[in-house]
Each structure stands twice: as C-alpha cells, then as structure tokens.
C-alpha atoms as a PDB file:
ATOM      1  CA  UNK A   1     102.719  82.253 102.081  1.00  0.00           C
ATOM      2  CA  UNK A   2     102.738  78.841 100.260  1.00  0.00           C
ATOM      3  CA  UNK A   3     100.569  76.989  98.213  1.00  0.00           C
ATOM      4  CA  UNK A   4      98.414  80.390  97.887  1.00  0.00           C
ATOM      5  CA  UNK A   5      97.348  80.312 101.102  1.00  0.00           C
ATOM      6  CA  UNK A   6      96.906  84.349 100.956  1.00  0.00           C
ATOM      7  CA  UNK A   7      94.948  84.397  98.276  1.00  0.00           C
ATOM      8  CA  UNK A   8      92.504  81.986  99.904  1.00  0.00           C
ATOM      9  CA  UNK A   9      92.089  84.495 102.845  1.00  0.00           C
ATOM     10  CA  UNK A  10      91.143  87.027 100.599  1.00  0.00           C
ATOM     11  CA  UNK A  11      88.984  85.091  98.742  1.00  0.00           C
ATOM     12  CA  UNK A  12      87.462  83.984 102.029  1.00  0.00           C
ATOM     13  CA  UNK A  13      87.049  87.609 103.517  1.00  0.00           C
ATOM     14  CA  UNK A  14      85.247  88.871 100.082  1.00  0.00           C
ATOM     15  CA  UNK A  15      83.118  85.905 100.993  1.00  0.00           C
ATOM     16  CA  UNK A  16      82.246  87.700 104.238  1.00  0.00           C
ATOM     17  CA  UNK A  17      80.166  90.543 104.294  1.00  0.00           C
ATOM     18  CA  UNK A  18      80.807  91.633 107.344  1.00  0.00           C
ATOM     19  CA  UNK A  19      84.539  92.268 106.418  1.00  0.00           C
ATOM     20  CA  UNK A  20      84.245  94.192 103.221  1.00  0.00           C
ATOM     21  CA  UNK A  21      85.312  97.192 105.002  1.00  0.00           C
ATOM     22  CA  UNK A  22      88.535  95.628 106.519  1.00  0.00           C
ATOM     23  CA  UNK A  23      91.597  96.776 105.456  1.00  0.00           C
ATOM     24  CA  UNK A  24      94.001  94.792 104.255  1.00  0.00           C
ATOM     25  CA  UNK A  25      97.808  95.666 104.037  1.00  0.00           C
ATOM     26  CA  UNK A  26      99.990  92.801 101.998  1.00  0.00           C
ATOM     27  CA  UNK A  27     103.508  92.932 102.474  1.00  0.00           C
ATOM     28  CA  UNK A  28     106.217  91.142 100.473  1.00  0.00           C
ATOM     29  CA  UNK A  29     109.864  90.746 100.957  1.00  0.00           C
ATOM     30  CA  UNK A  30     110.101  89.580  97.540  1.00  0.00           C
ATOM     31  CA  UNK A  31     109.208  89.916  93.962  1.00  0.00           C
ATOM     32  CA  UNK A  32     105.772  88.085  93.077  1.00  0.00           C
ATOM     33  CA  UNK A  33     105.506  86.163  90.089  1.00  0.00           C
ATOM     34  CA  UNK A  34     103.733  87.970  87.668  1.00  0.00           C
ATOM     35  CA  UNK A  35     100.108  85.897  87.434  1.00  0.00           C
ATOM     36  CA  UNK A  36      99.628  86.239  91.576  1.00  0.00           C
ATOM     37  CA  UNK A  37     100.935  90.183  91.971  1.00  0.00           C
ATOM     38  CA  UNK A  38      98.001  90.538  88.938  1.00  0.00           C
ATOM     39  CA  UNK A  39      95.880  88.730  91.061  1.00  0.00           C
ATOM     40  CA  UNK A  40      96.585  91.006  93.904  1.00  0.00           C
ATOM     41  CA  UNK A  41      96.101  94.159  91.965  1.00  0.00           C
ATOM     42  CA  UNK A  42      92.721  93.000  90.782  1.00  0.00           C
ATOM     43  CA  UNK A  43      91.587  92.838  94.406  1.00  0.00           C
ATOM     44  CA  UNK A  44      92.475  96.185  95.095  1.00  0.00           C
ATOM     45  CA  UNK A  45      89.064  97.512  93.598  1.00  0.00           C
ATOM     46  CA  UNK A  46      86.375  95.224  95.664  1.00  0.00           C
ATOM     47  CA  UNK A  47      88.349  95.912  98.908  1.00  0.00           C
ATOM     48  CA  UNK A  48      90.924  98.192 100.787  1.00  0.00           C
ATOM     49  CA  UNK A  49      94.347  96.718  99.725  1.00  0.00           C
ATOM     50  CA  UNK A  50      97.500  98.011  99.713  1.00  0.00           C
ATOM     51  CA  UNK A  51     100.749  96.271  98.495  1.00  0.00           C
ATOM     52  CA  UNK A  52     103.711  97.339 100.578  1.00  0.00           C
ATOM     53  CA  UNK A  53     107.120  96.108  99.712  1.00  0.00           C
ATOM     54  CA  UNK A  54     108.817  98.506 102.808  1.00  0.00           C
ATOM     55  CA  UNK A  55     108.405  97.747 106.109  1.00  0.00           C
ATOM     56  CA  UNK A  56     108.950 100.909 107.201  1.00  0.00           C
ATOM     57  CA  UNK A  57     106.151 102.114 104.626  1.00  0.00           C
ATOM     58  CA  UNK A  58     103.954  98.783 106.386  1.00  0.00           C
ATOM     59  CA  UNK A  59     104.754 100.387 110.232  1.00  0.00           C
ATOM     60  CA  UNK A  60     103.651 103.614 108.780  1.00  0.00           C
ATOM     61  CA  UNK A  61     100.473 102.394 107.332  1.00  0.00           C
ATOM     62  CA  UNK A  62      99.462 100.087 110.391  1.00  0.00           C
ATOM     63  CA  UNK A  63      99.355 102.860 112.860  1.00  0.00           C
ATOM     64  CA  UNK A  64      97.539 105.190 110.325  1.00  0.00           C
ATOM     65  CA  UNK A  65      94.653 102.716 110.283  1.00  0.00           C
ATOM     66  CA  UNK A  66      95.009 101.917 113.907  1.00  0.00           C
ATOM     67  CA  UNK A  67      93.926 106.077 114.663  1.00  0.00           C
ATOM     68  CA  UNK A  68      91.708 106.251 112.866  1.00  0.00           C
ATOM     69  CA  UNK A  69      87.772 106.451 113.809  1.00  0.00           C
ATOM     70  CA  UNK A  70      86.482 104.865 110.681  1.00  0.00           C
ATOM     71  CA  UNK A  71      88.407 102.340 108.017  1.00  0.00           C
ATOM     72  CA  UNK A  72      86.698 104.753 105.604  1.00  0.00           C
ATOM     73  CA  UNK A  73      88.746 107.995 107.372  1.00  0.00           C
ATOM     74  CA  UNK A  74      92.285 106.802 105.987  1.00  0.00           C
ATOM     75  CA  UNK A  75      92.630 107.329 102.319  1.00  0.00           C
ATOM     76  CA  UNK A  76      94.177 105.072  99.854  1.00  0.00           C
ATOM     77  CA  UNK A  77      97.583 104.667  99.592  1.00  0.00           C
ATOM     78  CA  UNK A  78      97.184 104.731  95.376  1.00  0.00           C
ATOM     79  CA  UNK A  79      94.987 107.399  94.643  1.00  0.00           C
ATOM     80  CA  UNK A  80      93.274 107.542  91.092  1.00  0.00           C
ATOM     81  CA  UNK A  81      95.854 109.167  88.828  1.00  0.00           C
ATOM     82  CA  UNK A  82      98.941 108.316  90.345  1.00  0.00           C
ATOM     83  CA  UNK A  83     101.695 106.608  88.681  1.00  0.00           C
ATOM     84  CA  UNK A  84     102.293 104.430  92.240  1.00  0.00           C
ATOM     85  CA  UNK A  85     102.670 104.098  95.741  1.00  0.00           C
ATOM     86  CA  UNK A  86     105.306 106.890  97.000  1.00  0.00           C
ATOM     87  CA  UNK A  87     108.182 105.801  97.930  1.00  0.00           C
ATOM     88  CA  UNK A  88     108.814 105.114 102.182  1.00  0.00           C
ATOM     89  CA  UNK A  89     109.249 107.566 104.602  1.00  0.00           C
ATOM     90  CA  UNK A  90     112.820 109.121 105.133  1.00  0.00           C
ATOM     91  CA  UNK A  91     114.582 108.475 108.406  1.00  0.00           C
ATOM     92  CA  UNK A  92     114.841 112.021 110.046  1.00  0.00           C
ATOM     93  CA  UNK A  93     117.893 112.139 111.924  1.00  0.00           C
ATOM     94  CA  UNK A  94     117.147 115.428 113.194  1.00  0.00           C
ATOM     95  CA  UNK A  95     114.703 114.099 115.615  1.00  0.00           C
ATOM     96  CA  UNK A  96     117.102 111.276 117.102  1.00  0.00           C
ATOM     97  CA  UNK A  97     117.852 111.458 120.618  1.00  0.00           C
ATOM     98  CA  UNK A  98     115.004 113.391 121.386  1.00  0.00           C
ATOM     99  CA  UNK A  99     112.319 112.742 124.173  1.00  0.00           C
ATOM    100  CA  UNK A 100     108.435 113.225 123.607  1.00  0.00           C
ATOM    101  CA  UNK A 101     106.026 112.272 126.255  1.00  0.00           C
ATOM    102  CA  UNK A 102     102.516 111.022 124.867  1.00  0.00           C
ATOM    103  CA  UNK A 103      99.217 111.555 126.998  1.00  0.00           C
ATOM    104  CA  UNK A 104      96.178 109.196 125.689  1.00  0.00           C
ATOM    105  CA  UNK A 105      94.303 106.834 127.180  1.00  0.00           C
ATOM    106  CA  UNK A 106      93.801 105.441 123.786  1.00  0.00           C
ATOM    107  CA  UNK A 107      95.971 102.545 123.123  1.00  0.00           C
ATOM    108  CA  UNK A 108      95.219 103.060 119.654  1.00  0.00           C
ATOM    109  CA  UNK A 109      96.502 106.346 119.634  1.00  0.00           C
ATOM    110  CA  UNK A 110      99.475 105.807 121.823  1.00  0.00           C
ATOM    111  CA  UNK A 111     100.740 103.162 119.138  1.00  0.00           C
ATOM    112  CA  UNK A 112     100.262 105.077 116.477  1.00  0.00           C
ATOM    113  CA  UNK A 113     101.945 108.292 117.950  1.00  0.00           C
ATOM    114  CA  UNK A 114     104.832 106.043 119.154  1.00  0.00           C
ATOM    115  CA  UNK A 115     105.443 103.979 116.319  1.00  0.00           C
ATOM    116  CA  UNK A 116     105.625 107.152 113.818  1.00  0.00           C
ATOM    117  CA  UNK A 117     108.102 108.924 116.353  1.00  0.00           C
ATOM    118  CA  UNK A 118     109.833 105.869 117.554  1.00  0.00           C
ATOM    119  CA  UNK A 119     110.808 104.886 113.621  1.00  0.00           C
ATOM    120  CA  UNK A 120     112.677 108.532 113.553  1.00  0.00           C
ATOM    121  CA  UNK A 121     114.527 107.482 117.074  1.00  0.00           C
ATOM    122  CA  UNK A 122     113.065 109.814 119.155  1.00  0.00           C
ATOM    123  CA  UNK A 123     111.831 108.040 123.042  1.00  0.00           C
ATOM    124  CA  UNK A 124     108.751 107.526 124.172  1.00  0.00           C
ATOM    125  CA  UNK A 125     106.968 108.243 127.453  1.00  0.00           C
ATOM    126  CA  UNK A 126     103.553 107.574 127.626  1.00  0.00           C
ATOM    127  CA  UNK A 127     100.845 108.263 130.409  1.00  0.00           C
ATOM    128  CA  UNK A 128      97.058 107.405 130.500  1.00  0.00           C
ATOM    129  CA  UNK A 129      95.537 110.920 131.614  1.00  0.00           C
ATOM    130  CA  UNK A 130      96.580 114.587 132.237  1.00  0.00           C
ATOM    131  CA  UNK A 131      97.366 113.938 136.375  1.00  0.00           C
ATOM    132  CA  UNK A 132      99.447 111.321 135.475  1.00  0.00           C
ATOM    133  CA  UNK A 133     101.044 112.989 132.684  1.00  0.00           C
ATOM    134  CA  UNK A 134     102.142 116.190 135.176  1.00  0.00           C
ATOM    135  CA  UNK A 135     103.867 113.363 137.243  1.00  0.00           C
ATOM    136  CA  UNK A 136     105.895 112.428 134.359  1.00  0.00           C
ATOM    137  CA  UNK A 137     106.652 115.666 133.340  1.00  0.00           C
ATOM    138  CA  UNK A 138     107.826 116.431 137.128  1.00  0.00           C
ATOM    139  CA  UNK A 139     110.261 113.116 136.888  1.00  0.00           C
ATOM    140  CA  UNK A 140     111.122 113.131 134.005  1.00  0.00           C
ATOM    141  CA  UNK A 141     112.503 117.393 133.347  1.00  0.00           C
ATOM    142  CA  UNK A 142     114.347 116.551 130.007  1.00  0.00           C
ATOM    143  CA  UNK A 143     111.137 115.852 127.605  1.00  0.00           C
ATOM    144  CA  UNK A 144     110.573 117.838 124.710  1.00  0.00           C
ATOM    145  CA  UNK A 145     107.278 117.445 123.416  1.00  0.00           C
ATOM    146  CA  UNK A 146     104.175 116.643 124.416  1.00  0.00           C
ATOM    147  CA  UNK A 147     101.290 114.875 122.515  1.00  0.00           C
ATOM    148  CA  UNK A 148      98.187 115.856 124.393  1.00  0.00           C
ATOM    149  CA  UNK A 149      94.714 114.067 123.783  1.00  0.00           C
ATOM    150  CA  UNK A 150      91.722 116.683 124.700  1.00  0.00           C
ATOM    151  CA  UNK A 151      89.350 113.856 125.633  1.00  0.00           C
ATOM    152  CA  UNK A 152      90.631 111.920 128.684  1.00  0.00           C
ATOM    153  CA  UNK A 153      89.056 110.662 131.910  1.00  0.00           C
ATOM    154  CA  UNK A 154      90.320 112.212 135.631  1.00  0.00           C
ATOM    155  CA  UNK A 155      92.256 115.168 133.949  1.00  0.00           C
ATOM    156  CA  UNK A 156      91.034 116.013 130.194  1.00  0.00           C
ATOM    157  CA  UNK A 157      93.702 117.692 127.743  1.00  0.00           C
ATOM    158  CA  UNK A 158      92.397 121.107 128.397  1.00  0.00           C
ATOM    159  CA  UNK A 159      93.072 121.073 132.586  1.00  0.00           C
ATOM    160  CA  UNK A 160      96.360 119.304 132.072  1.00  0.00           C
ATOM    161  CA  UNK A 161      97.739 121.802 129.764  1.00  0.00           C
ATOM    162  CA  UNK A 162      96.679 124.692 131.325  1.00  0.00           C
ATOM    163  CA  UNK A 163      98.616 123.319 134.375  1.00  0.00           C
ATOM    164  CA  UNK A 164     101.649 122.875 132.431  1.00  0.00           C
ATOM    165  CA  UNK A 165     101.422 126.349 131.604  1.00  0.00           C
ATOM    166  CA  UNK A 166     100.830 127.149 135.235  1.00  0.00           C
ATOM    167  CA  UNK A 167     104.457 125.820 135.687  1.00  0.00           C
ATOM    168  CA  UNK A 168     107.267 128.061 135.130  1.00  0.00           C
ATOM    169  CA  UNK A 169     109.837 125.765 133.929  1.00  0.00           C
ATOM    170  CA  UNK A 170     107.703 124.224 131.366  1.00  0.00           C
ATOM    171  CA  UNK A 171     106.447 127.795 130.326  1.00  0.00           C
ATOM    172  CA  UNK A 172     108.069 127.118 126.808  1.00  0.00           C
ATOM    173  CA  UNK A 173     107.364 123.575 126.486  1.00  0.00           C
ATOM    174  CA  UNK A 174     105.305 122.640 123.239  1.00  0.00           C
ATOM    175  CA  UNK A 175     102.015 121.157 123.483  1.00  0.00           C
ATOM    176  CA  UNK A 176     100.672 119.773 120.435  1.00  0.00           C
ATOM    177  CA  UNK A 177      97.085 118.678 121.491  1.00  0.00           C
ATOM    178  CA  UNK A 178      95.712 115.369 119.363  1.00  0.00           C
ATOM    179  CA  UNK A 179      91.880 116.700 118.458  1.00  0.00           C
ATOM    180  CA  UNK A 180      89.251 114.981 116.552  1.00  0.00           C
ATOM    181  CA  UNK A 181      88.839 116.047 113.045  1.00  0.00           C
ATOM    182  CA  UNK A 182      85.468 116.450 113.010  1.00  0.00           C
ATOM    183  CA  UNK A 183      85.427 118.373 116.034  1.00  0.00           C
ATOM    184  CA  UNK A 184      86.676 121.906 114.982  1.00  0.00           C
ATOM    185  CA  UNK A 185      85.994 123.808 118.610  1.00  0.00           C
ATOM    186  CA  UNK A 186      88.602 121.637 120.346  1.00  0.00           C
ATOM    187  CA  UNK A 187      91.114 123.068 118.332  1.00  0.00           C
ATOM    188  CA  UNK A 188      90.285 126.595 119.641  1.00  0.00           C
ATOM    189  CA  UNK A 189      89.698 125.301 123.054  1.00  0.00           C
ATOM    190  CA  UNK A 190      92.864 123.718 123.334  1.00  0.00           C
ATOM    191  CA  UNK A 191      95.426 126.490 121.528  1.00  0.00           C
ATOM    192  CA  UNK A 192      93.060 129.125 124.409  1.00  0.00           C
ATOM    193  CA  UNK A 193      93.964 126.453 127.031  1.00  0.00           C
ATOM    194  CA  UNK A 194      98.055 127.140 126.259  1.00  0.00           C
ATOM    195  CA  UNK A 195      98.491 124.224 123.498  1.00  0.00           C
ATOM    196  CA  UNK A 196     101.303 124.938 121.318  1.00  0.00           C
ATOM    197  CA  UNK A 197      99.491 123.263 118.317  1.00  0.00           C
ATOM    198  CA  UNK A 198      97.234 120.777 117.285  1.00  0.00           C
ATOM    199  CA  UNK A 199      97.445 117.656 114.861  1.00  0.00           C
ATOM    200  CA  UNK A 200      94.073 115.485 114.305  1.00  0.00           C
ATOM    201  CA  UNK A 201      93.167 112.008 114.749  1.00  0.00           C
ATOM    202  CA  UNK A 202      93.270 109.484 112.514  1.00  0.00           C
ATOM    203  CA  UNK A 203      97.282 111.224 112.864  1.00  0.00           C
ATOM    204  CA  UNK A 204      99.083 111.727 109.554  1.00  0.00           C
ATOM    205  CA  UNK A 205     102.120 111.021 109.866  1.00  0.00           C
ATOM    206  CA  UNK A 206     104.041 113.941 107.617  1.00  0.00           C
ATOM    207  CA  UNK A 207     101.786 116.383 109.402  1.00  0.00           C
ATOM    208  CA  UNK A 208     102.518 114.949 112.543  1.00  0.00           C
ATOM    209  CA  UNK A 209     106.818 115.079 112.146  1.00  0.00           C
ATOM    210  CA  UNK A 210     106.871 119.029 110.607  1.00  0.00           C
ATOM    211  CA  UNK A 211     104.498 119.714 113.504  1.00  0.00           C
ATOM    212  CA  UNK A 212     107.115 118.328 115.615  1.00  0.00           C
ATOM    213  CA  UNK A 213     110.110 120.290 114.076  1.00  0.00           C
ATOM    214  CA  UNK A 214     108.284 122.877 113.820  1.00  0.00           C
ATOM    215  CA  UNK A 215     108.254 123.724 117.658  1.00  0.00           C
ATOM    216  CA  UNK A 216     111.676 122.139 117.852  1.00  0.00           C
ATOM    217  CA  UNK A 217     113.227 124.074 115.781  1.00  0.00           C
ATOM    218  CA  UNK A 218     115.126 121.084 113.918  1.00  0.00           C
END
C-alpha cells in the first residue's frame, strides 16, 4: 500500500496486546525495495508473519490458519534452518474433474477443505450434518469422496458413515473422516464406524491431497 500505510498497521497491532498472537500473512505482487522488505523481515520475530509472493501459496496459507483450533497449532512457514519459504503448491491435474462432497458444520473447515481441493479443480458439495449429507449423496450418485467431520449436531460423523456403509452402492465409496488432533480415539472410532481414512484438523494440505489420491487411485 502507499505511503507505508502497511507498515503502520503493523506497527499499530505490536502496539496491541491483545493481537500479538494474530497472524499476519503479507502478500506482494511485486518486488519491495530493499529498506521496507528488511523492515518486514525484522517483524517476523515479535509476531507471526509470513511473506508470500504466490497467491496460490497465500490461498493455501489462509485456509491453513482458518482450521486451525489455535494460531499457535499452524507452524511457521520458515522454519529455523531453512534456506526459504518452499516454493507454491503444484497444480494436480490428476484430481480435475473430480467431485468430493464435504460434511462440516464448520464454516471454517468447509473453506479450508474447499479452497485446498477447489485450487486442484476438483467440485465441491458441501452439507451441514450427516442427514443432510446422505441426501446429497442420494442426489447427487457421481461424488467421489467424502470429507466427513466426527463432531456434528443431528447426525455426528460416526452415524452418517456407518449409514453410508449400510448402502450398497456406496459400499466402496471413501470416507476420509476430519478428526481433531488431539483427540486420538476418534480416529479408531471412525475407521470401526466404516471411514476409509482420516486426516486431522487444523488440515494440512499435502496430507490432505495424497490422502485423496490415495483412495482414488490417481
């Protein structure tokens, strides 16, 4: 932004302590002059900041901190040691055309899940609990993965996968259930309830995609 105006923000969120924990991605679709990108590099050890030059890297990042629990749960995008921030995320064409249907009541969740599966052009259904998501299963025969949260209201992750299972035409279907990380039994609980897999919240987004071909077999 002009005149420094970003710069000011920061300065004016480090004068907050009530947002030291905020993260704060900085994008530029340009090169910085060399005085303000030192500037910004400073900042990056009194507060979680991340220059991103890639928007796809940016998408990426966003819904990573979106699922998660805690700001502290997401770990930096430079970690001590490393030369610099790894390069964006390759397209995977593999997974174009392809339809996964997400059940959350989380809007959180459903925009992270979406926006990592979207950016590889697969579609995206989306319904709030496990009733609702055997109705779009039932209209909508051509999906090919489901993301299923454990913990929802009317119909949990547990009930509504089991009832998938119940259904011979989606005998084969993969289930990857979304668990908590710190919660280790609903991983059991869901593979004993006929989930496929599992992948936990806040969702990485590598683990996430070779979970997904995995059970595709892309």
């Amino acid at each position: 932004m002009p005149g420094g105006e970003a710069l000011r923000i920061l300065e004016a969120m480090d004068g907050d302590s009530a947002l030291g924990g905020v993260p704060v991605l900085a994008h530029n679709s340009r090169r910085l002059e060399a005085e303000q990108e030192r500037i910004l590099e400073e900042r990056t050890g009194s507060r979680p900041l991340e220059l991103l030059s890639s928007l796809d890297e940016l998408r990426e990042r966003v819904t990573l901190h979106l699922s998660a629990e805690e700001p502290g749960d997401v770990l930096p995008l430079v970690r001590p040691g490393e030369p610099g921030p790894p390069a964006a995320a390759e397209i995977d064409a593999s997974l174009s055309g392809r339809t996964a249907l997400v059940v959350d009541d989380d809007a959180r969740n459903v925009y992270a899940l979406t926006g990592i599966l979207e950016l590889h052009g697969m579609r995206v259904l989306h319904a709030e609990n496990g009733r609702r998501g055997l109705e779009m299963l039932a209209s909508h025969p051509s999906v090919d993965v489901v993301l299923m949260d454990v913990m929802m209201p009317e119909m949990d992750g547990y009930t509504a996968t089991a009832a998938i299972r119940a259904i011979p035409a989606h005998a084969g279907l993969p289930v990857i259930a979304v668990t908590a990380k710190a919660m280790q039994g609903d991983r059991e609980k869901s593979l004993a309830s006929g989930a496929s897999d599992y992948v936990t919240k806040p969702v990485d987004a590598h683990e996430l995609l070779s979970c997904v071909r995995r059970w595709l077999r892309v």
